[in-house]
N, C-alpha and C. Protein backbone atom coordinates (compact mmCIF):
# COMPACT_ATOMS: atom_id res chain seq x y z
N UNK A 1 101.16 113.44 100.12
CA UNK A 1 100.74 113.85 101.44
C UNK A 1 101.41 112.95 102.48
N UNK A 2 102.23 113.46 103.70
CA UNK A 2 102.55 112.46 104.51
C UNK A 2 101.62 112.71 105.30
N UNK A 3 101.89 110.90 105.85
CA UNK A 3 100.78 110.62 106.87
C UNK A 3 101.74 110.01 108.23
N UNK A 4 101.35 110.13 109.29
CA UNK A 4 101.54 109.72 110.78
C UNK A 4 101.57 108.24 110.62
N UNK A 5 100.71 107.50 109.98
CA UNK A 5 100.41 106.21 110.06
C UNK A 5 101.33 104.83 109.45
N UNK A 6 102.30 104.00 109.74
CA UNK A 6 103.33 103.41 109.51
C UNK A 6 102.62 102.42 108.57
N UNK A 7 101.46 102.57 108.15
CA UNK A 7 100.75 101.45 107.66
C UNK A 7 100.72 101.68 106.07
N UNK A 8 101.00 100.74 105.32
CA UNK A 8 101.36 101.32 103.80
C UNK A 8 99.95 100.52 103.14
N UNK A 9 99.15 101.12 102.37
CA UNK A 9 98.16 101.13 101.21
C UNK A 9 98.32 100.76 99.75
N UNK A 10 99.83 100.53 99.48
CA UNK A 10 100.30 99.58 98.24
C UNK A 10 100.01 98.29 98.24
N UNK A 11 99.57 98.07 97.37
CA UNK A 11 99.31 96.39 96.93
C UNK A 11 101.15 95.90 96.90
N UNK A 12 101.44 94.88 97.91
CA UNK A 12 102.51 94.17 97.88
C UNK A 12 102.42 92.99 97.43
N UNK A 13 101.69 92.05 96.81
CA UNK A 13 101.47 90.98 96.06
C UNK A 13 100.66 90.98 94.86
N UNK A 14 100.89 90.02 93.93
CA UNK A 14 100.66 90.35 92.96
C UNK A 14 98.99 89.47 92.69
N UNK A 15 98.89 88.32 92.99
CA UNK A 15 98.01 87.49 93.05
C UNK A 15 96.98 87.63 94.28
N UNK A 16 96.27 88.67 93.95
CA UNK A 16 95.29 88.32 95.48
C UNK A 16 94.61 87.24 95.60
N UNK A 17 94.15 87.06 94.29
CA UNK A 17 93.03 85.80 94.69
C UNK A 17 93.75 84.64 94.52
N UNK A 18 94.72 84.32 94.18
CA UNK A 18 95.72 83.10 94.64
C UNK A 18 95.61 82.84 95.95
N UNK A 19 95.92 83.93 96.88
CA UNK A 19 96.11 83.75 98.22
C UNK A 19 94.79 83.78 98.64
N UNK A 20 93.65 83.67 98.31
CA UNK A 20 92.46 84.35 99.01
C UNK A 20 92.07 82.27 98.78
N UNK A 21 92.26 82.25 97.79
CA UNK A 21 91.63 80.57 97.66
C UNK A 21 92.48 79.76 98.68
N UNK A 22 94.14 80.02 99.00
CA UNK A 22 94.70 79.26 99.55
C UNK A 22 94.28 79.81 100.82
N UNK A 23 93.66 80.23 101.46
CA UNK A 23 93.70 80.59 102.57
C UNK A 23 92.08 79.71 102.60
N UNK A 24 90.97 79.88 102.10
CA UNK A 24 89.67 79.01 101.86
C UNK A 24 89.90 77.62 101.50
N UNK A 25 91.42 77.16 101.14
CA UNK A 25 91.59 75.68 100.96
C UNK A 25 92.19 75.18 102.26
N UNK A 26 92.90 76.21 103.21
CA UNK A 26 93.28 76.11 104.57
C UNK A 26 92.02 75.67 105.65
N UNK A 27 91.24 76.66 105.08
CA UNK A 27 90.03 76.23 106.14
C UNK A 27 89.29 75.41 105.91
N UNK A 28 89.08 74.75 104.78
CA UNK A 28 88.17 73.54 104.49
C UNK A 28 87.80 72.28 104.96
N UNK A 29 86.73 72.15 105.79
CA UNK A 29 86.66 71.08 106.68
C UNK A 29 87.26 71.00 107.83
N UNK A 30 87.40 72.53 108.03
CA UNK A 30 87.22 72.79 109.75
C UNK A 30 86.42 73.19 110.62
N UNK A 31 86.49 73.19 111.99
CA UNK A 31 85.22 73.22 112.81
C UNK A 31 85.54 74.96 112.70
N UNK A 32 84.65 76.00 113.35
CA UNK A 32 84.96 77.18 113.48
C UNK A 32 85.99 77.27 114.61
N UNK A 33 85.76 76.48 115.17
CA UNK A 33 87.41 76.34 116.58
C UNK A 33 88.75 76.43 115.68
N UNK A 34 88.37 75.49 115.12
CA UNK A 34 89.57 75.04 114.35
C UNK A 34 89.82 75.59 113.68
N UNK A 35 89.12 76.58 112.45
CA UNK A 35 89.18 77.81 111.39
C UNK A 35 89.66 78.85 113.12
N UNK A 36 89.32 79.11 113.37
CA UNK A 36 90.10 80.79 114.31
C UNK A 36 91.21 80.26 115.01
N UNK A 37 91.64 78.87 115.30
CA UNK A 37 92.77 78.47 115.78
C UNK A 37 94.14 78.72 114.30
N UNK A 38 93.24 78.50 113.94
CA UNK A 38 94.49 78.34 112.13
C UNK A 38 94.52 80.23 111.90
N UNK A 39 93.29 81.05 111.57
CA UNK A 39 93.80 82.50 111.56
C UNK A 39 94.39 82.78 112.79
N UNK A 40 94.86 82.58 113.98
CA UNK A 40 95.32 83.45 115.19
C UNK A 40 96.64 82.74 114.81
N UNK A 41 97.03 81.47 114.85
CA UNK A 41 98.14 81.03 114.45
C UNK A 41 98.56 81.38 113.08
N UNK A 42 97.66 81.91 112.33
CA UNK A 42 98.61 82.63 110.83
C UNK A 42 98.89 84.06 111.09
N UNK A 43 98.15 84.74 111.72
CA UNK A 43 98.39 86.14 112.16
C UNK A 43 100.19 86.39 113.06
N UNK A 44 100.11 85.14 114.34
CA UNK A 44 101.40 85.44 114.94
C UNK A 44 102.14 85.16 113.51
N UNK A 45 102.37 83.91 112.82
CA UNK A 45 103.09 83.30 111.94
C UNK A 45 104.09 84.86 110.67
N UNK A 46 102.79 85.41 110.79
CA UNK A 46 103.11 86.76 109.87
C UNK A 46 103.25 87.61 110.91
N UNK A 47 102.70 87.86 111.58
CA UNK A 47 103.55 89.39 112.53
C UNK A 47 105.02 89.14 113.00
N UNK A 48 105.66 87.60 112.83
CA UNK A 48 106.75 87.72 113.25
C UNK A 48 107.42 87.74 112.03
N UNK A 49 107.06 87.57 110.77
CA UNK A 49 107.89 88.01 109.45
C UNK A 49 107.59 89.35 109.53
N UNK A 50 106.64 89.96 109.71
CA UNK A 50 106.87 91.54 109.53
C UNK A 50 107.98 91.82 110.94
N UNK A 51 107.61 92.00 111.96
CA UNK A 51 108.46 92.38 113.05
C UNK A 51 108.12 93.73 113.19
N UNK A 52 107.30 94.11 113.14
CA UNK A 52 107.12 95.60 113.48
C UNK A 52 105.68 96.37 114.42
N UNK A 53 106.19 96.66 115.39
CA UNK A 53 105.45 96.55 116.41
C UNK A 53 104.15 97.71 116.01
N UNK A 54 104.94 99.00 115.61
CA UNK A 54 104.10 100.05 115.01
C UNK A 54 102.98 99.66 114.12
N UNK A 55 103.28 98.76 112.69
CA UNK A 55 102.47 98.35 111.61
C UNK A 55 101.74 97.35 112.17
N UNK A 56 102.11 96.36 113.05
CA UNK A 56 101.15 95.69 113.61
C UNK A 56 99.75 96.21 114.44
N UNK A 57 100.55 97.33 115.31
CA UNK A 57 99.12 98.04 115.61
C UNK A 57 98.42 98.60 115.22
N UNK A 58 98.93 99.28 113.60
CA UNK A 58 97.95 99.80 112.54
C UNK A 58 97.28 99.06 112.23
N UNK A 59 97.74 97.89 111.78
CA UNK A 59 96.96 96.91 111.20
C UNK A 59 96.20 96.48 111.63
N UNK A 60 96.16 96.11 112.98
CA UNK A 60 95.16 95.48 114.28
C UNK A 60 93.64 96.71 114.52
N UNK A 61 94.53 97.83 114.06
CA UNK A 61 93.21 99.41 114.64
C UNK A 61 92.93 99.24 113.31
N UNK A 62 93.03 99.32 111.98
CA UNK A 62 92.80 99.42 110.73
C UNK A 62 91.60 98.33 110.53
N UNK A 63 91.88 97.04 110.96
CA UNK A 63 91.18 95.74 110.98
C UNK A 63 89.94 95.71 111.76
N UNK A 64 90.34 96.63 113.58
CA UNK A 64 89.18 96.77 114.25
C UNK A 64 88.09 97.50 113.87
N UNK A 65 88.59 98.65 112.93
CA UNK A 65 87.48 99.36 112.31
C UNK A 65 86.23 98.69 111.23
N UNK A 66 87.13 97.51 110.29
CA UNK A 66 85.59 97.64 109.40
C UNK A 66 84.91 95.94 110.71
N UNK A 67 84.89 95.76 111.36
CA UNK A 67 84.13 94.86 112.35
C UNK A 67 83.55 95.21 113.25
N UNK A 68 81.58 95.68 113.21
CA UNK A 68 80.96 95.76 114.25
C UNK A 68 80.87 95.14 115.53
N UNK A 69 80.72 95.82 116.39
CA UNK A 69 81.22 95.18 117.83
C UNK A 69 79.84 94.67 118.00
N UNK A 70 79.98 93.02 118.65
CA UNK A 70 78.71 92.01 118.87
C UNK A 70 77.53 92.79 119.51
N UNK A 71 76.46 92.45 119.33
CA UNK A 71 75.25 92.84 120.69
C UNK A 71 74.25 94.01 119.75
């Protein structure tokens, strides 16, 4: 089935939970400032290895969906 959406649903790594611990050994013994300063700075870090303006905004609308909005 094609889809409109530039955003691909293949697993591209092989180790998820490799990366899932290194990313929980990144944040360890940080303040929550400091944990969302380190994800916003890993997010640019990777949107500029991807480079793609389209998949980034999938990804960003894809992401906004499973997070209830505060209040």
């Amino acid at each position: 089935m094609k889809t409109d959406s530039p955003l691909s649903t293949r697993l591209h790594f092989q180790d998820a939970d490799a990366f899932y611990e290194c990313l929980l050994d990144a944040h360890r013994g940080l303040s929550r400032e400091e944990s969302e300063l380190l994800n916003a700075r890993l997010i640019l870090l990777m949107a500029n290895q991807l480079g793609d303006t389209a998949v980034l905004r999938a990804c960003v609308a894809a992401a906004a969906k499973t997070v209830a909005a505060p209040g």
